[in-house]
C-alpha atoms as a PDB file:
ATOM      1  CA  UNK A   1     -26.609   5.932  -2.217  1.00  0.00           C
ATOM      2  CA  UNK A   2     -24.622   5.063  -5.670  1.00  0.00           C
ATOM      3  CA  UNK A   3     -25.965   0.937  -6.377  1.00  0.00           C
ATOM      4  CA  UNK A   4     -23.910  -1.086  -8.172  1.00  0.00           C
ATOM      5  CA  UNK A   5     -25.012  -4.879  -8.633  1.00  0.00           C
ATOM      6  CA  UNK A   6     -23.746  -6.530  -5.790  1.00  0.00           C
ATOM      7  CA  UNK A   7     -22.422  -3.645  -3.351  1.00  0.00           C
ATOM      8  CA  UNK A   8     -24.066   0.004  -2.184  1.00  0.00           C
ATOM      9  CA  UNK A   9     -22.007   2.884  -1.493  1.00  0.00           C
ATOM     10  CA  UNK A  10     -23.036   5.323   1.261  1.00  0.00           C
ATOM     11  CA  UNK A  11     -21.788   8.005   3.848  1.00  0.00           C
ATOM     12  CA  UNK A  12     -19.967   6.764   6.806  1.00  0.00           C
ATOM     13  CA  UNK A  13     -22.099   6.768  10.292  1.00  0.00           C
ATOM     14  CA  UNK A  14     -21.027   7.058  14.052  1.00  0.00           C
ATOM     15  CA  UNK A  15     -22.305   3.642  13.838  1.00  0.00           C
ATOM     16  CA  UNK A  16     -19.278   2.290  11.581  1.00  0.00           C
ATOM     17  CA  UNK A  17     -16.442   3.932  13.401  1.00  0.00           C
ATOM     18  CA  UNK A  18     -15.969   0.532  15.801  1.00  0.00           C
ATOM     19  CA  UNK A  19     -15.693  -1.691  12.681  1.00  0.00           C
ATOM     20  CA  UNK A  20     -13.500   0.799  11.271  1.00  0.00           C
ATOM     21  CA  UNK A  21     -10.945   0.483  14.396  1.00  0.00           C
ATOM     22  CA  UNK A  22     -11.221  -3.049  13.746  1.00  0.00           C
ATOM     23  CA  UNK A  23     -10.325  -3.089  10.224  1.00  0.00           C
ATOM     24  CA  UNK A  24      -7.172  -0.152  10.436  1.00  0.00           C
ATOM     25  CA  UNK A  25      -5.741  -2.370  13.375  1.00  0.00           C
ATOM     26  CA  UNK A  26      -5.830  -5.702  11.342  1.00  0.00           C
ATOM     27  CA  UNK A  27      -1.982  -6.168  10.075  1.00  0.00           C
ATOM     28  CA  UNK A  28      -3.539  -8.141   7.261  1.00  0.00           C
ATOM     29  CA  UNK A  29      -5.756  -5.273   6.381  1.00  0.00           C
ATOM     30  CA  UNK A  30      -3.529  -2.249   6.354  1.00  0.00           C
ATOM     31  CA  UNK A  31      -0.844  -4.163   4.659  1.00  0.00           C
ATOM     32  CA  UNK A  32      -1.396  -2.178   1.586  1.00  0.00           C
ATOM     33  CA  UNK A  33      -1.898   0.922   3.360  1.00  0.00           C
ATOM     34  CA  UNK A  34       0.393   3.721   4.686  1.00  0.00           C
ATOM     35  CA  UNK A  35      -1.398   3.125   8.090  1.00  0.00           C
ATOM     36  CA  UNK A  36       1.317   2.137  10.375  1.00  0.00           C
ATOM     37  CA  UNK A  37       0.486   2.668  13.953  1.00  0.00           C
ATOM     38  CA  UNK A  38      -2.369   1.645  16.171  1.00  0.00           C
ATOM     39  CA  UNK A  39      -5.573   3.663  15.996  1.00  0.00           C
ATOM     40  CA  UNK A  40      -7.792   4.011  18.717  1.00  0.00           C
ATOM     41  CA  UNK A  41     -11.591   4.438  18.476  1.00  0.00           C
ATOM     42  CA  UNK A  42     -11.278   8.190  19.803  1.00  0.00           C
ATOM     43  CA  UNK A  43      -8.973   8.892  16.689  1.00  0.00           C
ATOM     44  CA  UNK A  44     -11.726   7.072  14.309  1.00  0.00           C
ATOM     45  CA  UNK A  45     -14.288   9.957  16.347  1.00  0.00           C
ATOM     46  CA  UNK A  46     -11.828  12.562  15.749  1.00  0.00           C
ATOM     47  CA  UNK A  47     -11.777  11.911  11.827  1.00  0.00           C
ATOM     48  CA  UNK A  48     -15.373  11.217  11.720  1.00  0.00           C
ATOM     49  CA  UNK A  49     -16.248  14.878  13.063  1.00  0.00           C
ATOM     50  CA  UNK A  50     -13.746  15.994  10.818  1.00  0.00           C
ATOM     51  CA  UNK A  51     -15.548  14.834   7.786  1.00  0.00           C
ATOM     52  CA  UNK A  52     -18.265  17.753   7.401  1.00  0.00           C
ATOM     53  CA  UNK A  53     -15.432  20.179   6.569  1.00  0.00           C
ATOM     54  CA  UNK A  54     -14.384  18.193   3.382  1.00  0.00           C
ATOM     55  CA  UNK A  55     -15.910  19.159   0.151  1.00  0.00           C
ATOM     56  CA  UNK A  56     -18.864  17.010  -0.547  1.00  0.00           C
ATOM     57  CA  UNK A  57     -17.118  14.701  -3.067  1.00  0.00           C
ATOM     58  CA  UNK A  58     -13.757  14.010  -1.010  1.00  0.00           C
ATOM     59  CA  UNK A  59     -16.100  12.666   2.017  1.00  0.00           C
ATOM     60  CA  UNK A  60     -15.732   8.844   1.830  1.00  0.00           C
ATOM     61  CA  UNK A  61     -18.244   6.076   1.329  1.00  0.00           C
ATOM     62  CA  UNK A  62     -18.933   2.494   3.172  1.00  0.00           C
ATOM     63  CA  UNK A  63     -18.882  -0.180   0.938  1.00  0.00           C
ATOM     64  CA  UNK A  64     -21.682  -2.677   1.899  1.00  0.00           C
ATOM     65  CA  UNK A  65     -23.014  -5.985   0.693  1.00  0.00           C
ATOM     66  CA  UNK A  66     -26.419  -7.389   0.431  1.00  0.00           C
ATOM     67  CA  UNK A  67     -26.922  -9.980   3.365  1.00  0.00           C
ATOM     68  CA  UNK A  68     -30.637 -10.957   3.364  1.00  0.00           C
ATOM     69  CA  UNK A  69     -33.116  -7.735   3.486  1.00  0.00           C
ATOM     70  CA  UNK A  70     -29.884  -5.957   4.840  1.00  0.00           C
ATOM     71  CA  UNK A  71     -26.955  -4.201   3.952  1.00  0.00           C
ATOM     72  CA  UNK A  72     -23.237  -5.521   5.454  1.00  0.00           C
ATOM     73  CA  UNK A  73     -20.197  -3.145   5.245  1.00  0.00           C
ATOM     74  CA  UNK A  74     -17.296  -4.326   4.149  1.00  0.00           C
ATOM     75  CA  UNK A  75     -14.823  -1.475   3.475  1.00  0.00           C
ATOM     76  CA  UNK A  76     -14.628   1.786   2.869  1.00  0.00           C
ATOM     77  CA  UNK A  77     -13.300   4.223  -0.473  1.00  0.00           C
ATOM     78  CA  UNK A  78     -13.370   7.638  -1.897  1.00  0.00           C
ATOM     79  CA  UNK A  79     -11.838  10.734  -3.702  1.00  0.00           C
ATOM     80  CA  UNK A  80      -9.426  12.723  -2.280  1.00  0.00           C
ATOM     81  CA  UNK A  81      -7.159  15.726  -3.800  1.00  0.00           C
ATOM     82  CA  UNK A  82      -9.392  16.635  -6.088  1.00  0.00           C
ATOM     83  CA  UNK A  83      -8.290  19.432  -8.457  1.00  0.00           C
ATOM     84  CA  UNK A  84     -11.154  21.326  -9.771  1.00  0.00           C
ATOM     85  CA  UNK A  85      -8.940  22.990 -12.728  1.00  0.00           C
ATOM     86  CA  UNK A  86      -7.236  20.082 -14.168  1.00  0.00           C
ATOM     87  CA  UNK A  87     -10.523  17.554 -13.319  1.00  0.00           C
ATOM     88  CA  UNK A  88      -8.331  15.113 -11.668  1.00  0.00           C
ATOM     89  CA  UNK A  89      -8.516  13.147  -8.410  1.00  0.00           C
ATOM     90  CA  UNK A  90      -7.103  10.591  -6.413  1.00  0.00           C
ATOM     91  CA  UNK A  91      -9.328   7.285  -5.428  1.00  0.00           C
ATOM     92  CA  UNK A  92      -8.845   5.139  -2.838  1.00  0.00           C
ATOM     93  CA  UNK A  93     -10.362   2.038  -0.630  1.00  0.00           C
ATOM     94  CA  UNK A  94     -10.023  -0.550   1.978  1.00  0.00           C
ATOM     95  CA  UNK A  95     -11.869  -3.513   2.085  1.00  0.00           C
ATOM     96  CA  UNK A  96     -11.395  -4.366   5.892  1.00  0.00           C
ATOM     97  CA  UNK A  97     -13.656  -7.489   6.430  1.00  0.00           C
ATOM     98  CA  UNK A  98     -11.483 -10.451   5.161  1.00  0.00           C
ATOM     99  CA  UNK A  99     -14.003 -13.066   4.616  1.00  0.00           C
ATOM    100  CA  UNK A 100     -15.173 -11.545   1.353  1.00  0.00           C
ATOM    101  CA  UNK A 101     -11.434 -11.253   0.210  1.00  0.00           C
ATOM    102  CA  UNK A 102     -11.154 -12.680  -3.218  1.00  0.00           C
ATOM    103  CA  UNK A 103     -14.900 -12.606  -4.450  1.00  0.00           C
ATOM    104  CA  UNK A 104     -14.617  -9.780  -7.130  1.00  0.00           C
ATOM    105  CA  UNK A 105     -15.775  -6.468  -4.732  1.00  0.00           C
ATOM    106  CA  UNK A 106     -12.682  -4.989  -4.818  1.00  0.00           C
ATOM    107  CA  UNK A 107     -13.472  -4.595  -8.846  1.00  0.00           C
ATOM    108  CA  UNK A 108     -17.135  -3.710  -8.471  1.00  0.00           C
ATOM    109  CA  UNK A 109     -16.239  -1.255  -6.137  1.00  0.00           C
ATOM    110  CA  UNK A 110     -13.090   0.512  -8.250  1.00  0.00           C
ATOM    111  CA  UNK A 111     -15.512   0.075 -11.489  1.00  0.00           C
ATOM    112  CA  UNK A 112     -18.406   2.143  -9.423  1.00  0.00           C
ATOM    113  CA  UNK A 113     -16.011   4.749  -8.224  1.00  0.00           C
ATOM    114  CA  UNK A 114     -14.428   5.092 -11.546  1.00  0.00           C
ATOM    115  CA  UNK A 115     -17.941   5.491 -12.992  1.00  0.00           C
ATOM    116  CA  UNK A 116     -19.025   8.053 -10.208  1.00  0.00           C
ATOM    117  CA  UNK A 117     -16.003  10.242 -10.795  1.00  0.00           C
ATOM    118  CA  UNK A 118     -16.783  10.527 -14.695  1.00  0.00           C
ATOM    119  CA  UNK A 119     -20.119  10.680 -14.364  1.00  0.00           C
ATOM    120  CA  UNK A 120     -21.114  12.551 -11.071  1.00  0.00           C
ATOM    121  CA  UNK A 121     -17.953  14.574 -10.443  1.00  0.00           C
ATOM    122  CA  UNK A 122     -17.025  15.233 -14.248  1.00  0.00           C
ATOM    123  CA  UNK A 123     -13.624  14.410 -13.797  1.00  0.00           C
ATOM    124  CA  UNK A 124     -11.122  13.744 -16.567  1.00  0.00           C
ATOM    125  CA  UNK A 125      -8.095  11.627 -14.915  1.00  0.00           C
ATOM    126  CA  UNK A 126      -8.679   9.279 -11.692  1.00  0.00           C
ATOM    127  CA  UNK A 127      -4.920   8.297 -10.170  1.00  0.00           C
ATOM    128  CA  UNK A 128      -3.989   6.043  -7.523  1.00  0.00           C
ATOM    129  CA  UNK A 129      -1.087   5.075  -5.682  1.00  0.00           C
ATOM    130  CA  UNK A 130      -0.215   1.366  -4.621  1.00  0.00           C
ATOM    131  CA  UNK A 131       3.017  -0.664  -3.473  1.00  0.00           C
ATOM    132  CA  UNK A 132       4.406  -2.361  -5.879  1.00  0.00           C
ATOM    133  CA  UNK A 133       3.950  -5.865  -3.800  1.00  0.00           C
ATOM    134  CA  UNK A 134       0.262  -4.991  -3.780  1.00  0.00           C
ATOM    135  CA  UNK A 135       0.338  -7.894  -6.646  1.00  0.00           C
ATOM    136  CA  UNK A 136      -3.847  -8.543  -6.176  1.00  0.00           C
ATOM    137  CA  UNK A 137      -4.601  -4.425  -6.014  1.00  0.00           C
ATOM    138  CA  UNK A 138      -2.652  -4.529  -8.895  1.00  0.00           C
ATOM    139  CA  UNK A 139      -4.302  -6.164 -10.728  1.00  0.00           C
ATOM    140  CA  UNK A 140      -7.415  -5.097  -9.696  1.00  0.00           C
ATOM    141  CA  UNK A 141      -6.953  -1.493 -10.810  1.00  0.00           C
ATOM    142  CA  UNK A 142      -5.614  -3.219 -14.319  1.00  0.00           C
ATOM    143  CA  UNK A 143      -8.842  -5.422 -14.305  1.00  0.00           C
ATOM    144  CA  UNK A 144     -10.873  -2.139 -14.285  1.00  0.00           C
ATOM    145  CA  UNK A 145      -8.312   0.221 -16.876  1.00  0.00           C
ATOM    146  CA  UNK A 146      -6.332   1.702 -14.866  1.00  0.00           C
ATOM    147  CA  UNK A 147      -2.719   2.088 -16.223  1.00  0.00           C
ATOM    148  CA  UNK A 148       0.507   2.376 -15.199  1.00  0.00           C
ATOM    149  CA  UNK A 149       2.375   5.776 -15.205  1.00  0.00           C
ATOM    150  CA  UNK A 150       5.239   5.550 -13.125  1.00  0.00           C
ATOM    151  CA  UNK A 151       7.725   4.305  -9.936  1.00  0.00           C
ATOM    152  CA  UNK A 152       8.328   6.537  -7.022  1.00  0.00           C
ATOM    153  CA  UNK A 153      11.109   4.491  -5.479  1.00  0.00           C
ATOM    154  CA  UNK A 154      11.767   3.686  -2.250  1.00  0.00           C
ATOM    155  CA  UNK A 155       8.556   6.309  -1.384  1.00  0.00           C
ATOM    156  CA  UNK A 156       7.513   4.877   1.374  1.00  0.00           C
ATOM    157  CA  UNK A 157       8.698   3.329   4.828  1.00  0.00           C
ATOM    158  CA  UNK A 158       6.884   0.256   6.255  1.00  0.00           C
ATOM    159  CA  UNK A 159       7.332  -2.909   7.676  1.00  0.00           C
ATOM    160  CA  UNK A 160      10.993  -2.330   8.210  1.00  0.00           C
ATOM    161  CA  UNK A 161      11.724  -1.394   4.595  1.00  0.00           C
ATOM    162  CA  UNK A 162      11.314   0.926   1.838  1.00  0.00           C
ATOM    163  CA  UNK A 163       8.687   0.547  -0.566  1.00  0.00           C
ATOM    164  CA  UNK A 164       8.432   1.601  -4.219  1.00  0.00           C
ATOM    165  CA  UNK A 165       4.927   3.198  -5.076  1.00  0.00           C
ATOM    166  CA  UNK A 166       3.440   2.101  -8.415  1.00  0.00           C
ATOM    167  CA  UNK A 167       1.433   5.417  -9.867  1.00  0.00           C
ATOM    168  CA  UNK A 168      -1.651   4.185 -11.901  1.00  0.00           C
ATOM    169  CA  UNK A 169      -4.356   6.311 -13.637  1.00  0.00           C
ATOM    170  CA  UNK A 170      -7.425   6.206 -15.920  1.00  0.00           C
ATOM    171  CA  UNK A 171      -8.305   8.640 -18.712  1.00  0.00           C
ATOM    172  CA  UNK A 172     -12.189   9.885 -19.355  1.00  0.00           C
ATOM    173  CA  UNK A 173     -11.608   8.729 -22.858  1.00  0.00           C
ATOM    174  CA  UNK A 174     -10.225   5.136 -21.749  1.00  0.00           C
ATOM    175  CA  UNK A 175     -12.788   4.906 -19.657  1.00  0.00           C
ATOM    176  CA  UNK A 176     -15.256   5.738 -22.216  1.00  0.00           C
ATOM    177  CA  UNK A 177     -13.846   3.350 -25.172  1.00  0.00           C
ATOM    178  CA  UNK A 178     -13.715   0.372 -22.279  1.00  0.00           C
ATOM    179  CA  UNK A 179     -17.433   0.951 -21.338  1.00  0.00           C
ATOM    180  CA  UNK A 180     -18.418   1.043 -25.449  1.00  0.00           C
ATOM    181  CA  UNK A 181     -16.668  -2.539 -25.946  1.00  0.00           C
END
């Protein structure tokens, strides 16, 4: 488990998968996401067994909230395309359960990432991708360092339009100097 102060990180279990196929077939949710189709829970089973043949650090985590003595999930997040040689990766996450919208764990949970990918998997650059109407991601991943690199225009199809993608990273050393103010 990787604690932060309000949330817990852990591995996904068969368990989650039903909230998952709740959360990737909520229009609200995927918004932000390049999830555009359905998903049934078979295809949620179907990832799930895939997960053992990831390298340990690209397998994602649940994102879970105290509630009482027990633990809540709310979303999910992780690495992915890690590149040993260059010590970069790509982060991402998906908080699925709407009623804790807008009550900072979006932050924590980028903050706790950021901090496991420096820390844990001695990485040097974290990137990201996000639409560039993704105004409250946005400024989520600004909230916690992350900067802005670049546009890849018109990248992506969804909702009946094309969508620039913003490209966003933070640097070991940003990270660093952020932590020591």
């Amino acid at each position: 488990m990787i604690y932060g102060k309000r949330i817990r990180l852990r591995r996904p279990e068969r368990e989650d998968l039903q909230t998952f196929t709740e959360w990737v077939n909520d229009p609200e949710v995927t918004k932000g996401l390049t999830l555009y189709l359905p998903m049934g829970l078979w295809e949620e089973e179907v990832w799930f067994e895939s997960l053992g043949k990831r390298p340990p650090a690209e397998r994602p985590m649940v994102v879970e909230i105290r509630e009482g003595e027990a633990w809540r999930a709310i979303g999910n997040c992780g690495y992915h395309n890690i590149d040993t040689v260059s010590r970069s990766g790509e982060v991402g996450i998906m908080l699925g359960d709407k009623s804790v919208w807008n009550q900072g764990y979006g932050t924590e949970t980028m903050r706790l990432l950021v901090k496991h990918g420096f820390e844990t998997l001695n990485l040097n650059r974290v990137q990201l991708y996000v639409y560039d109407d993704n105004i409250w991601a946005i400024r989520t991943y600004e909230k916690v360092g992350f900067v802005h690199e670049g546009r890849r225009r018109q990248a992506e199809y969804k909702d009946g339009k094309y969508k620039d993608v913003l490209v966003m990273s933070i640097l070991r050393d940003e990270w660093e100097q952020q932590a020591n103010e």
